[in-house]
N, C-alpha and C. Protein backbone atom coordinates (compact mmCIF):
# COMPACT_ATOMS: atom_id res chain seq x y z
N UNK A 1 -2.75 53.21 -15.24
CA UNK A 1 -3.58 53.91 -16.22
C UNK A 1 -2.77 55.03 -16.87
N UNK A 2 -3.09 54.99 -18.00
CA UNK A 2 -1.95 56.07 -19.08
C UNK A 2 -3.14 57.34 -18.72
N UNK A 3 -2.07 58.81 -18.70
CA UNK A 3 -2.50 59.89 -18.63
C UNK A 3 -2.09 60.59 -20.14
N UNK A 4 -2.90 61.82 -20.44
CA UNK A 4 -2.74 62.29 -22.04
C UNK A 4 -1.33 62.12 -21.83
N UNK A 5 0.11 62.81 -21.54
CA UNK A 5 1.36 62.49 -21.41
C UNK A 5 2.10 60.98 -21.81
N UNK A 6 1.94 60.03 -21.11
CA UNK A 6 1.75 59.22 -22.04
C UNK A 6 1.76 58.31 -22.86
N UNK A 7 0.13 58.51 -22.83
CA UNK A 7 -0.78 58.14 -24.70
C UNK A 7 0.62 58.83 -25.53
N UNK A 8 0.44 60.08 -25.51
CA UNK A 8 1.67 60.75 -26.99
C UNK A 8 3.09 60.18 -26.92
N UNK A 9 3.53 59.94 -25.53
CA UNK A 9 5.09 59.67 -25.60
C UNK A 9 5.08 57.95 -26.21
N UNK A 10 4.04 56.77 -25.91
CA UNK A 10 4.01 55.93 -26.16
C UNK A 10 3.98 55.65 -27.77
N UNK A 11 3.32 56.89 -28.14
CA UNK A 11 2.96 56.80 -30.05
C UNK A 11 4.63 56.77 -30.79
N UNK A 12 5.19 57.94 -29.85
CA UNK A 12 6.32 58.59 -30.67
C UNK A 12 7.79 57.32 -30.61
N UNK A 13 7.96 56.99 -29.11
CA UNK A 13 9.04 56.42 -28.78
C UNK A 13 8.77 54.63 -29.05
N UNK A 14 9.98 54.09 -29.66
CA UNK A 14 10.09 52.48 -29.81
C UNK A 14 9.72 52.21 -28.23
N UNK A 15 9.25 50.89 -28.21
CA UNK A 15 8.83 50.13 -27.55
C UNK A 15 9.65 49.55 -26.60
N UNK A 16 11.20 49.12 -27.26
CA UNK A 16 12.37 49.16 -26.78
C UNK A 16 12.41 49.70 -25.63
N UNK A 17 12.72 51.04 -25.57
CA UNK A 17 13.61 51.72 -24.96
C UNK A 17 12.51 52.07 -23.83
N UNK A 18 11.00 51.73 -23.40
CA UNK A 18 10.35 52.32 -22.53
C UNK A 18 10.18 51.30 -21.28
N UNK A 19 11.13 52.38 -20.06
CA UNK A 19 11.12 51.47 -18.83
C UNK A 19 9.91 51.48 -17.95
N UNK A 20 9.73 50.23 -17.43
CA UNK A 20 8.46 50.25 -16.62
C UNK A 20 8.44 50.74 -14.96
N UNK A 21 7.72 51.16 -14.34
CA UNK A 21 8.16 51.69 -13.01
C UNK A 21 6.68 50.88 -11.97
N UNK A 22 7.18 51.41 -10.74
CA UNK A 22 5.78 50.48 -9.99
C UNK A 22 5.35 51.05 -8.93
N UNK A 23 4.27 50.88 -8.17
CA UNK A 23 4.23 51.71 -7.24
C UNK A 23 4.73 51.17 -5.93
N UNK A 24 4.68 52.02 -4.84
CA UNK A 24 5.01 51.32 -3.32
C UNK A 24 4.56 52.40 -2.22
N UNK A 25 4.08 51.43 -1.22
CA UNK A 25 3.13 52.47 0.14
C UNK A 25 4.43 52.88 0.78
N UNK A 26 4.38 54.32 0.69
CA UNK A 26 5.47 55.55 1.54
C UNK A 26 3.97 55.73 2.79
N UNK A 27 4.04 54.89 3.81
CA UNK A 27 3.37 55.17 4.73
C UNK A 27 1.89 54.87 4.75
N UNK A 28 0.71 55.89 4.47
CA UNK A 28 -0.52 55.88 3.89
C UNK A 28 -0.84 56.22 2.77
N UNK A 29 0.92 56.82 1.73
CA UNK A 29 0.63 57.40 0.48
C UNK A 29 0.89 56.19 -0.17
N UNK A 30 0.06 56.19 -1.65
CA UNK A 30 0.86 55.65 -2.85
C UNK A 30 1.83 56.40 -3.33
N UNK A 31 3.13 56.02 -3.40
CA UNK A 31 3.94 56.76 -4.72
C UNK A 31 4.71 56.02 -5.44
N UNK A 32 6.24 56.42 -6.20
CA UNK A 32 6.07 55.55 -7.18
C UNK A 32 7.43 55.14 -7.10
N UNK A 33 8.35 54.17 -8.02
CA UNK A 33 9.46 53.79 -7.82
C UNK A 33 10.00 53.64 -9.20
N UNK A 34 10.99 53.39 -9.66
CA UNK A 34 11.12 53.37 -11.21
C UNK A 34 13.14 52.72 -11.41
N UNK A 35 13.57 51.67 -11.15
CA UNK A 35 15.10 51.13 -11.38
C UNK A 35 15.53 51.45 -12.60
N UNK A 36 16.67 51.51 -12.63
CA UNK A 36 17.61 52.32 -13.15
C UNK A 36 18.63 51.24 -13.56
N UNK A 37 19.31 51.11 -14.88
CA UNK A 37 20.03 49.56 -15.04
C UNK A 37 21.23 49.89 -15.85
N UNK A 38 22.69 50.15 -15.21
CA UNK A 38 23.52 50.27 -16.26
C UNK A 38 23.62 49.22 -17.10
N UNK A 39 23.21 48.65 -17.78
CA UNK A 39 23.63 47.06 -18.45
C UNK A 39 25.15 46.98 -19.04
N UNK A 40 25.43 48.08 -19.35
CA UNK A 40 27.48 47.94 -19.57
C UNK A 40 28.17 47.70 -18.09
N UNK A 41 27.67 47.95 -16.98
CA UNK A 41 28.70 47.45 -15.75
C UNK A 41 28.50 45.95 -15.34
N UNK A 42 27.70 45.23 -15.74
CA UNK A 42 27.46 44.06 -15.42
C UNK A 42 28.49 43.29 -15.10
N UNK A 43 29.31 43.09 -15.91
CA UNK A 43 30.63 42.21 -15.85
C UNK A 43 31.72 42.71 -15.65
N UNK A 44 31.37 44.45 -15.03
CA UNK A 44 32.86 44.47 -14.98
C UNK A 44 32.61 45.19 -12.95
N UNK A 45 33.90 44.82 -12.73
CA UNK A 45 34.47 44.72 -11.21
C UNK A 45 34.41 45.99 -10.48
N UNK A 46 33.41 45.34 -9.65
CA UNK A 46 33.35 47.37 -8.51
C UNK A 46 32.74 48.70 -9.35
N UNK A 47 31.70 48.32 -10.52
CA UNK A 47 31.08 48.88 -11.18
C UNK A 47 29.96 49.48 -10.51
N UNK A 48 29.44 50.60 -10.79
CA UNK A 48 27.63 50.87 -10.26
C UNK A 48 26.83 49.98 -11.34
N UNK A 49 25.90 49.53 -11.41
CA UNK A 49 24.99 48.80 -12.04
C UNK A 49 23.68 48.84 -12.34
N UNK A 50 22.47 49.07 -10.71
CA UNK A 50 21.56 49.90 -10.61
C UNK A 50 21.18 50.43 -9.63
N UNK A 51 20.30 51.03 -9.40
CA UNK A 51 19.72 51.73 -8.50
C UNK A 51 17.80 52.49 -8.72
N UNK A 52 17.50 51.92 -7.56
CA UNK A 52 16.11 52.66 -7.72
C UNK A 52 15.58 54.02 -7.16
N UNK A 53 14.97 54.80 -7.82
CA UNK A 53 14.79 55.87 -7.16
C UNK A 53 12.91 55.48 -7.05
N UNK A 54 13.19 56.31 -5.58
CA UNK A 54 12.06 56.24 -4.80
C UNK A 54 11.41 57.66 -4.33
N UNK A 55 9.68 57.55 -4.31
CA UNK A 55 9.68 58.86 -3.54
C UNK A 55 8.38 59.64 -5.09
N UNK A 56 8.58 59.33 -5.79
CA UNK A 56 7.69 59.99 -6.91
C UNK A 56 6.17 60.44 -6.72
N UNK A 57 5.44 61.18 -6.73
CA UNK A 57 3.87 60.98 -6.13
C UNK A 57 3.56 60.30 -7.82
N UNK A 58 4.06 60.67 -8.77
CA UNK A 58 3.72 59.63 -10.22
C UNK A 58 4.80 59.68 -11.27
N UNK A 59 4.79 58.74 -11.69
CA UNK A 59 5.37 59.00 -13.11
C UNK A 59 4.50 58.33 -14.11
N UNK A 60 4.80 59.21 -15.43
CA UNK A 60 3.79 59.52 -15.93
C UNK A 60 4.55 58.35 -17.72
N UNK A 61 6.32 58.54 -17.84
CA UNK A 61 6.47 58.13 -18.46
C UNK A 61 8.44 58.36 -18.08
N UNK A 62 8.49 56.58 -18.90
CA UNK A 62 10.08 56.93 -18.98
C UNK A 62 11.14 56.02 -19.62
N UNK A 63 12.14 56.53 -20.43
CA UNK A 63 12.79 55.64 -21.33
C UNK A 63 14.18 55.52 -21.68
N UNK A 64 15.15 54.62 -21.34
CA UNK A 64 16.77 53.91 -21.48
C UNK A 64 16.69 54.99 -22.71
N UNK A 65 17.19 56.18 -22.53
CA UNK A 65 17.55 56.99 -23.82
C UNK A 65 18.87 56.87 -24.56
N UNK A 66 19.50 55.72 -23.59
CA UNK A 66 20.81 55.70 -24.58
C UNK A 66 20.68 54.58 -25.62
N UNK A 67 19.84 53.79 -25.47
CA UNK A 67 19.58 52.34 -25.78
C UNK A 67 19.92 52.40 -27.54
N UNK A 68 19.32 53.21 -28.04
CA UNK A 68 19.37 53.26 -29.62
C UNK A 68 20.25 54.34 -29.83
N UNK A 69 21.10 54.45 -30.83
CA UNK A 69 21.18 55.61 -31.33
C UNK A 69 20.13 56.71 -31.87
N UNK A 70 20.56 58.05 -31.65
CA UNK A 70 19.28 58.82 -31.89
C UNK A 70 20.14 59.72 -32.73
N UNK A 71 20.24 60.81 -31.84
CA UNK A 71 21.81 61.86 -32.02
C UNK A 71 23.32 61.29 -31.88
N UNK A 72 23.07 60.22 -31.21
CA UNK A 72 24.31 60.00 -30.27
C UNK A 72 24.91 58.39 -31.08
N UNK A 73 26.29 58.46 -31.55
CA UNK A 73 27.00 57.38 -31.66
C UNK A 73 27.16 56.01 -30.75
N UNK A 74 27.12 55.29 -31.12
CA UNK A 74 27.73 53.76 -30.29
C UNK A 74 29.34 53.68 -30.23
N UNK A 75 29.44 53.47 -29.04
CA UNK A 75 31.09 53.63 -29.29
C UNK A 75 32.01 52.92 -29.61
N UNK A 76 31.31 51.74 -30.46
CA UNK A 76 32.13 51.15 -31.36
C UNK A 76 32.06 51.99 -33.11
N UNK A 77 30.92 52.73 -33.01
CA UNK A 77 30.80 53.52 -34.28
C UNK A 77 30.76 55.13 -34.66
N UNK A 78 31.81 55.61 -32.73
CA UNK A 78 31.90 56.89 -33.25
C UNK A 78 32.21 57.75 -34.14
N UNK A 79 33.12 57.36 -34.49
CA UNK A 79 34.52 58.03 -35.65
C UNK A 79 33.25 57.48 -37.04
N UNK A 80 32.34 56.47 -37.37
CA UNK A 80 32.17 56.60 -38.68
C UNK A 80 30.77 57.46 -38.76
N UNK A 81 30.82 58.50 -39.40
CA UNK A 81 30.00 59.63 -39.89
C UNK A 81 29.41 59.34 -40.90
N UNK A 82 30.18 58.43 -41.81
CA UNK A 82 29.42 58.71 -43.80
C UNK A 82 27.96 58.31 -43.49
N UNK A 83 26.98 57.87 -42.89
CA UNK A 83 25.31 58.04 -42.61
C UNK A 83 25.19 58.91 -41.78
N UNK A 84 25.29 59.75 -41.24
CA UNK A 84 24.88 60.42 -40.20
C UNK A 84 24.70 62.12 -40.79
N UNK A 85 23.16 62.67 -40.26
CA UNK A 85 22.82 63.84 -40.51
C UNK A 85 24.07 64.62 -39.71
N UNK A 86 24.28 64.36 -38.28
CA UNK A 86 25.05 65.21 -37.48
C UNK A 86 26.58 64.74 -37.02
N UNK A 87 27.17 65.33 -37.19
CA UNK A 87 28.61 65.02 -36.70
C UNK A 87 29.50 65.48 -35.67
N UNK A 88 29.16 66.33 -34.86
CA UNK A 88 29.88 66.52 -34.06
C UNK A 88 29.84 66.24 -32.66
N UNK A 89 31.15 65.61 -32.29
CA UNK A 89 30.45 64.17 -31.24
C UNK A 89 30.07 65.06 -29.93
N UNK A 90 29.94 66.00 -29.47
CA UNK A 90 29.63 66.23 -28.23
C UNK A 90 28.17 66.81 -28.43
N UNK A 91 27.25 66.59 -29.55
CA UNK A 91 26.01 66.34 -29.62
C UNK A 91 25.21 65.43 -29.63
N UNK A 92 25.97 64.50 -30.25
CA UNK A 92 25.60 63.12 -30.04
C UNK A 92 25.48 62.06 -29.30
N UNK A 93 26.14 62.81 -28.16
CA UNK A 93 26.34 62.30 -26.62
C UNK A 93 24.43 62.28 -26.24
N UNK A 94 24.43 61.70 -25.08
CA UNK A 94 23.19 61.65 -24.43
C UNK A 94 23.20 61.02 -23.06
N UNK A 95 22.11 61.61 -22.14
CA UNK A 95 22.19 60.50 -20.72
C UNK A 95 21.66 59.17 -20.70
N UNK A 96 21.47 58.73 -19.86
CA UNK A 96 21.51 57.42 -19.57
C UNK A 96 19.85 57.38 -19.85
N UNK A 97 18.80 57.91 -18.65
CA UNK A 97 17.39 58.12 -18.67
C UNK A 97 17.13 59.41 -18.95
N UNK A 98 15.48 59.22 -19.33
CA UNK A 98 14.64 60.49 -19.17
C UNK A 98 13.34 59.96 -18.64
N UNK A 99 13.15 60.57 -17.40
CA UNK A 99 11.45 60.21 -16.64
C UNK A 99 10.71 61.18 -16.49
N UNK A 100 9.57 61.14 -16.88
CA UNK A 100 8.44 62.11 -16.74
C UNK A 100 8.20 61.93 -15.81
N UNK A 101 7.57 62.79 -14.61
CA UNK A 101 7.02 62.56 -13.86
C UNK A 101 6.80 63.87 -12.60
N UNK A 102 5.95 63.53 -11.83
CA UNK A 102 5.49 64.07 -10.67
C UNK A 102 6.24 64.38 -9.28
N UNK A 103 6.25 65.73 -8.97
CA UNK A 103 7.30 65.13 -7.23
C UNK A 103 6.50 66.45 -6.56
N UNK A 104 5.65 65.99 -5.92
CA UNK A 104 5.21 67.15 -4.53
C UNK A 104 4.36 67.95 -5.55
N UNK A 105 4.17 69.19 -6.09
CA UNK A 105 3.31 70.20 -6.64
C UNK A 105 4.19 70.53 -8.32
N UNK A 106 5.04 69.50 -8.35
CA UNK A 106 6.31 69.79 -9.48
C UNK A 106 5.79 68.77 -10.48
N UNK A 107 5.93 69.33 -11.99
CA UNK A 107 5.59 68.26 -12.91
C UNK A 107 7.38 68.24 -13.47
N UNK A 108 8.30 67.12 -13.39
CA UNK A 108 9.42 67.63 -13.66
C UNK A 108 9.81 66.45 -15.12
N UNK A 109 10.79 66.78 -16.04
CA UNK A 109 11.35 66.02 -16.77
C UNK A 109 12.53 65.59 -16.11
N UNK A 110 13.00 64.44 -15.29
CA UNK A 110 14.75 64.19 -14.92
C UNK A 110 15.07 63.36 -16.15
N UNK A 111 16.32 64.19 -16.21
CA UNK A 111 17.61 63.35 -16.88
C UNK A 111 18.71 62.85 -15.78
N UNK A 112 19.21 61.67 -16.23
CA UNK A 112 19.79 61.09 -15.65
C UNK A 112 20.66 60.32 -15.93
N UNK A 113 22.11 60.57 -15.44
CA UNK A 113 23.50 59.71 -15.67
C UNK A 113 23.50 59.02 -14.58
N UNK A 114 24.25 57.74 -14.72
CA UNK A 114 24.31 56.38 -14.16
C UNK A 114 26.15 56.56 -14.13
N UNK A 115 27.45 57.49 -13.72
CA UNK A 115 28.54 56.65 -13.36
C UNK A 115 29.22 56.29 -12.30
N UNK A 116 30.51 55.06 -12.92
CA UNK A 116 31.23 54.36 -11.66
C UNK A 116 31.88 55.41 -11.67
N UNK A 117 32.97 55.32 -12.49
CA UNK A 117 34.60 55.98 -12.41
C UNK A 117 34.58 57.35 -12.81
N UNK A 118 34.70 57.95 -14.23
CA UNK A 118 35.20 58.86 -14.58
C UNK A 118 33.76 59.64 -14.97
N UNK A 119 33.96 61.30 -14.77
CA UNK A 119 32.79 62.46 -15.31
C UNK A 119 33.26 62.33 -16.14
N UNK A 120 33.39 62.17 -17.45
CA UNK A 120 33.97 62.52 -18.73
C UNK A 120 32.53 63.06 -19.56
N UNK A 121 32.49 63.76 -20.33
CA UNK A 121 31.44 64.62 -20.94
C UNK A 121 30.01 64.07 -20.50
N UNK A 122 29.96 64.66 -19.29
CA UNK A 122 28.66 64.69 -18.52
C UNK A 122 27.79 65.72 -18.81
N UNK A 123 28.32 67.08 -19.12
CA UNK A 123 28.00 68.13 -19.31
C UNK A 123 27.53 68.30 -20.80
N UNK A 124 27.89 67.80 -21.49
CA UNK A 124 27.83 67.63 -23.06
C UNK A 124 26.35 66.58 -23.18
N UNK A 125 26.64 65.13 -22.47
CA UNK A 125 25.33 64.55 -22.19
C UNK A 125 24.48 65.36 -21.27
N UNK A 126 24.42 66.14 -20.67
CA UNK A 126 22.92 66.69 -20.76
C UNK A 126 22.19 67.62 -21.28
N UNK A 127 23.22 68.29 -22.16
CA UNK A 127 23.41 69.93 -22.50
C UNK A 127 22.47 69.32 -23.98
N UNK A 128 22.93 68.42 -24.91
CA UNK A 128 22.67 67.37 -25.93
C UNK A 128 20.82 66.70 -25.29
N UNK A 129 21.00 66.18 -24.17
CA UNK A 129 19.33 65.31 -23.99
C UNK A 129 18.58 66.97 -23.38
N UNK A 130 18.94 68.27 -23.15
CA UNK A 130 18.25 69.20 -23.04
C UNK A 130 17.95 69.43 -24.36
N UNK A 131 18.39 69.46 -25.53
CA UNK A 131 18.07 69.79 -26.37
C UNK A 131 17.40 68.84 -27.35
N UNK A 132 17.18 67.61 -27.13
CA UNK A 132 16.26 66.83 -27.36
C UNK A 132 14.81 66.91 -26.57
N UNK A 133 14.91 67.49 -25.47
CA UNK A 133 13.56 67.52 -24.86
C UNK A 133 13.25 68.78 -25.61
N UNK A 134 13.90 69.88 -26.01
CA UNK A 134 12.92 71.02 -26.70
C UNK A 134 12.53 70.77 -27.65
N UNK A 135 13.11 69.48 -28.81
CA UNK A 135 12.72 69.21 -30.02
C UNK A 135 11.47 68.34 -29.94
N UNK A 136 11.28 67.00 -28.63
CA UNK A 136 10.61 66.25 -28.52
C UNK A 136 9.20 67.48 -28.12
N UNK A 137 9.53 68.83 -27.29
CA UNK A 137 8.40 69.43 -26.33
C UNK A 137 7.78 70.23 -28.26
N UNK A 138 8.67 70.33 -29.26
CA UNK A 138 7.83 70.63 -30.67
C UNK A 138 7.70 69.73 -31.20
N UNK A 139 7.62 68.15 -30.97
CA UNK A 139 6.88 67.45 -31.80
C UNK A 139 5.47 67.05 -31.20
N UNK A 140 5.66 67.36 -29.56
CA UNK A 140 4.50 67.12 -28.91
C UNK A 140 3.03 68.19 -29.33
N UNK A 141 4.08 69.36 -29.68
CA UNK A 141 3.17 70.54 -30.32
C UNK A 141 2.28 70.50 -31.65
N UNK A 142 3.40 70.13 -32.60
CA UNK A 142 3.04 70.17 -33.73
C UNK A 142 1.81 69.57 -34.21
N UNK A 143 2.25 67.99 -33.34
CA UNK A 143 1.87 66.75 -33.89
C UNK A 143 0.74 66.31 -33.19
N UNK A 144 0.65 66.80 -31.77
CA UNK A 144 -0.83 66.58 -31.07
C UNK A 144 -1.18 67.45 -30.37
N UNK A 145 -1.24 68.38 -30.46
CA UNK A 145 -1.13 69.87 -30.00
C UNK A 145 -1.62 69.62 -27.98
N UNK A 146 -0.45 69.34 -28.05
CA UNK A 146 0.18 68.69 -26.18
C UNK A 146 1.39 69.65 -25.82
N UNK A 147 1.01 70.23 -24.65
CA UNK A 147 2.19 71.19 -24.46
C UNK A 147 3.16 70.31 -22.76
N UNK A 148 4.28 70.61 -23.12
CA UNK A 148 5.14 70.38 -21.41
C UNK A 148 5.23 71.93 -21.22
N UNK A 149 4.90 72.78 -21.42
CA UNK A 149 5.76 73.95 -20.73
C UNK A 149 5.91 74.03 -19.16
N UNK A 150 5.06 72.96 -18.73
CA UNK A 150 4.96 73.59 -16.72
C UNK A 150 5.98 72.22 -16.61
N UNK A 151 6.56 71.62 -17.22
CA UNK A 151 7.67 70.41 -16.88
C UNK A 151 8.79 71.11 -16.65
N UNK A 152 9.84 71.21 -14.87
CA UNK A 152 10.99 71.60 -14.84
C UNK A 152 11.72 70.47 -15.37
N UNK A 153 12.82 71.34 -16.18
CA UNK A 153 13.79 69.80 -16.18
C UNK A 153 14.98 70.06 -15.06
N UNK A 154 15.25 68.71 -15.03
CA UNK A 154 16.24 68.98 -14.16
C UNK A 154 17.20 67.58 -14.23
N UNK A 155 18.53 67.99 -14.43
CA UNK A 155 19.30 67.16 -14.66
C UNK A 155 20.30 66.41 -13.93
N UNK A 156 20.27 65.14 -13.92
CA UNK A 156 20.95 64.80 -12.40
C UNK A 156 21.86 63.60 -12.70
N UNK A 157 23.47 63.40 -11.85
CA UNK A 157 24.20 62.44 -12.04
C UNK A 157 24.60 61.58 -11.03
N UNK A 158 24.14 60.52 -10.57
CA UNK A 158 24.38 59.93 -10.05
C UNK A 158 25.84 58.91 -10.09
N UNK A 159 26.68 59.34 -8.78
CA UNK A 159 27.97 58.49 -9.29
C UNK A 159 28.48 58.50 -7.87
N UNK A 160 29.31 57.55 -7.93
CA UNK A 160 30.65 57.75 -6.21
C UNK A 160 31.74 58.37 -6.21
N UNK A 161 31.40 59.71 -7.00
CA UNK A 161 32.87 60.85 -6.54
C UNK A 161 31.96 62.24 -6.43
N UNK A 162 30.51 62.16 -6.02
CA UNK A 162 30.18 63.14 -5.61
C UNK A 162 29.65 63.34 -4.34
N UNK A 163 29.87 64.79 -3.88
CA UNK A 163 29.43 64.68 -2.03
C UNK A 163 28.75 64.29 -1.48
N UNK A 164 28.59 64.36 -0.45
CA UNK A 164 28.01 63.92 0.56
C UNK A 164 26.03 64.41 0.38
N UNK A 165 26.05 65.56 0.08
CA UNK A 165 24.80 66.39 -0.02
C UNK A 165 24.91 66.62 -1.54
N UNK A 166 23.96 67.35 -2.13
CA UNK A 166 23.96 67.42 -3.32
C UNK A 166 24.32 68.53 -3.97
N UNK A 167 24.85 68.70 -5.30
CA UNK A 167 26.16 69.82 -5.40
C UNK A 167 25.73 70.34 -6.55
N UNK A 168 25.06 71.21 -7.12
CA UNK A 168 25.32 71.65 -8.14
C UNK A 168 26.45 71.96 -9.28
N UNK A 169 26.99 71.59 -10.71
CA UNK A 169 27.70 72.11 -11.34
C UNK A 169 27.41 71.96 -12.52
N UNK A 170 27.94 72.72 -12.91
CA UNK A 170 27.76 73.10 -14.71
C UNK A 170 26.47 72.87 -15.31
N UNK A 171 25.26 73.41 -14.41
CA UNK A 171 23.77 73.30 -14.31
C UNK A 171 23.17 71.73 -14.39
N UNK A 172 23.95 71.12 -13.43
CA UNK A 172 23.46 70.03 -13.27
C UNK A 172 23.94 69.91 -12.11
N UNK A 173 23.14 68.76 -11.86
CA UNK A 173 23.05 67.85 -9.98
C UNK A 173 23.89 66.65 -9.75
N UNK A 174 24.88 66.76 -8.88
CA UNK A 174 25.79 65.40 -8.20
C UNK A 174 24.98 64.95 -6.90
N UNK A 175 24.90 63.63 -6.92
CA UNK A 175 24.43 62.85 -5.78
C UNK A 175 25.23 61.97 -6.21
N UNK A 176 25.78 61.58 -4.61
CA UNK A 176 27.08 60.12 -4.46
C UNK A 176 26.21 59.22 -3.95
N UNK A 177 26.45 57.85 -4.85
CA UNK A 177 25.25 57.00 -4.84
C UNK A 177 25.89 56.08 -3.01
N UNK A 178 27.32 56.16 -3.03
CA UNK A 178 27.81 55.67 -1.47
C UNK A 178 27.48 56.06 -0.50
N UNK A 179 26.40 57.69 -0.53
CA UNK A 179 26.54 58.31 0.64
C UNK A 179 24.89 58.12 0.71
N UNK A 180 24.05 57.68 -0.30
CA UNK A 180 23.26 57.53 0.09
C UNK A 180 22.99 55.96 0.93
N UNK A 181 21.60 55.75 1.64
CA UNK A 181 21.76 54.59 2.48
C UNK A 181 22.19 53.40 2.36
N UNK A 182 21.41 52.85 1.25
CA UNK A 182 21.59 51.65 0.20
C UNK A 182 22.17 52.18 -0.81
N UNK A 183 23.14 51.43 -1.61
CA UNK A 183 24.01 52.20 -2.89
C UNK A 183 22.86 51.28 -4.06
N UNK A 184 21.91 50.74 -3.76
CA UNK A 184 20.90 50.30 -4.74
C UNK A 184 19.31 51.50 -4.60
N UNK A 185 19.32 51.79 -3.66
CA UNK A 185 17.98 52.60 -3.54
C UNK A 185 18.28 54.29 -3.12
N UNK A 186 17.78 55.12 -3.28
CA UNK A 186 17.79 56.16 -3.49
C UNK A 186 16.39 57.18 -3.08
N UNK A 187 15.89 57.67 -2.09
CA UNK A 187 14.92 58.15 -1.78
C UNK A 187 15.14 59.35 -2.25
N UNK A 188 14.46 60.03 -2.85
CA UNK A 188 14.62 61.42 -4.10
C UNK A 188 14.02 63.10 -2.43
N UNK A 189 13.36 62.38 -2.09
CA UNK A 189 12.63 63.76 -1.01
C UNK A 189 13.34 64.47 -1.10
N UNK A 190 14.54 64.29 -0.24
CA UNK A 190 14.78 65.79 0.72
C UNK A 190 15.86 66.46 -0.44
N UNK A 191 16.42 66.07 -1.31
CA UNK A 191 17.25 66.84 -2.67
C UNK A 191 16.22 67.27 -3.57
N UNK A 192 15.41 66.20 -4.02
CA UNK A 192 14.42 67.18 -4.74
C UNK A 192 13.59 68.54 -4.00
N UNK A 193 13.42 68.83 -2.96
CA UNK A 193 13.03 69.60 -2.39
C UNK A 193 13.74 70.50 -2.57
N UNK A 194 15.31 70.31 -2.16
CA UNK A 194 16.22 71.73 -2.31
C UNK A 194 16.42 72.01 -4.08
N UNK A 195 16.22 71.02 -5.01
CA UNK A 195 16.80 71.74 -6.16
C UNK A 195 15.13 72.73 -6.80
N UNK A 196 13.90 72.08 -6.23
CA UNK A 196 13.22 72.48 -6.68
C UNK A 196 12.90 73.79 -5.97
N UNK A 197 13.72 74.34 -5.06
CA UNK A 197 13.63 75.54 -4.16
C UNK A 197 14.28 76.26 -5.05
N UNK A 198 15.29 75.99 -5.67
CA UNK A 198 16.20 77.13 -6.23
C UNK A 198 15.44 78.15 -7.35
């Protein structure tokens, strides 16, 4: 069942790009689950690919934000600018996801990177999809007078060159997808707990 959240995100965003999530019994609770799909590692060797995160009490909404261009170039069409309102490529960058959703007493927005090998402007992709959620949190205003202000965001990268526990840098979150149990599943509890302590 759609909650006001959303009804509005469903109006605004293509149809495309909105991933579906499902629920699963954590014991006597319902909560929720939502996979995660690099579709560029598919074919290539010793790649990450996906992973599900588990553990949500809801999500409310969530969507492959790299899927279309928005801000952000295709990287077969970075270098050409002559259509483009914006040009400078470390805006146009973006993460992988964005999920609305619920965790414990937290209404949070995660962003989320998906890499194998290299951090290369990680920081730029989220610094770029933060600043799409303040533009999206004034169209939610303008346009249906719907506020996120109680949504933390919080931005997180999932990859296998980060520690063991979860690391803060450059105001974002490392989790090493090897150190968790399954390198396909991902139980969110006990990290979301500590980032939402800070």
């Amino acid at each position: 069942m759609k909650n006001n959240l959303s009804e509005k995100l469903s109006k605004i965003f293509n149809p495309n790009v909105i991933v579906s999530f499902t629920p699963f019994k954590d014991g006597k609770k319902q909560n929720y689950q939502i996979t995660l799909i690099e579709e560029d590692n598919y074919n290539k060797e010793n790649s990450f690919t996906e992973i599900t995160l588990q553990g949500f009490n809801d999500i409310y909404f969530a969507i492959k934000f790299d899927k279309f261009p928005f801000l952000h170039g295709r990287k077969d069409s970075i270098e050409n600018f002559e259509d483009s309102l914006l040009i400078a490529e470390n805006i146009r960058k973006s993460c992988d996801y964005i999920i609305w959703a619920k965790f414990e007493e937290y209404k949070i927005i995660l962003l989320v990177e998906l890499k194998s090998r290299n951090n290369d402007f990680v920081s730029e992709k989220f610094k770029s999809s933060k600043a799409f959620i303040e533009y999206l949190k004034s169209l939610l205003n303008e346009f249906y007078n719907f506020s996120t202000e109680d949504y933390k965001i919080i931005a997180l990268l999932i990859n296998d060159k980060a520690n063991k526990s979860i690391s803060q840098v450059n105001g974002y979150f490392r989790k090493g997808f090897k150190e968790i149990k399954s390198p396909k599943l991902y139980y969110i509890k006990s990290d979301f707990e500590k980032i939402l302590a800070k």
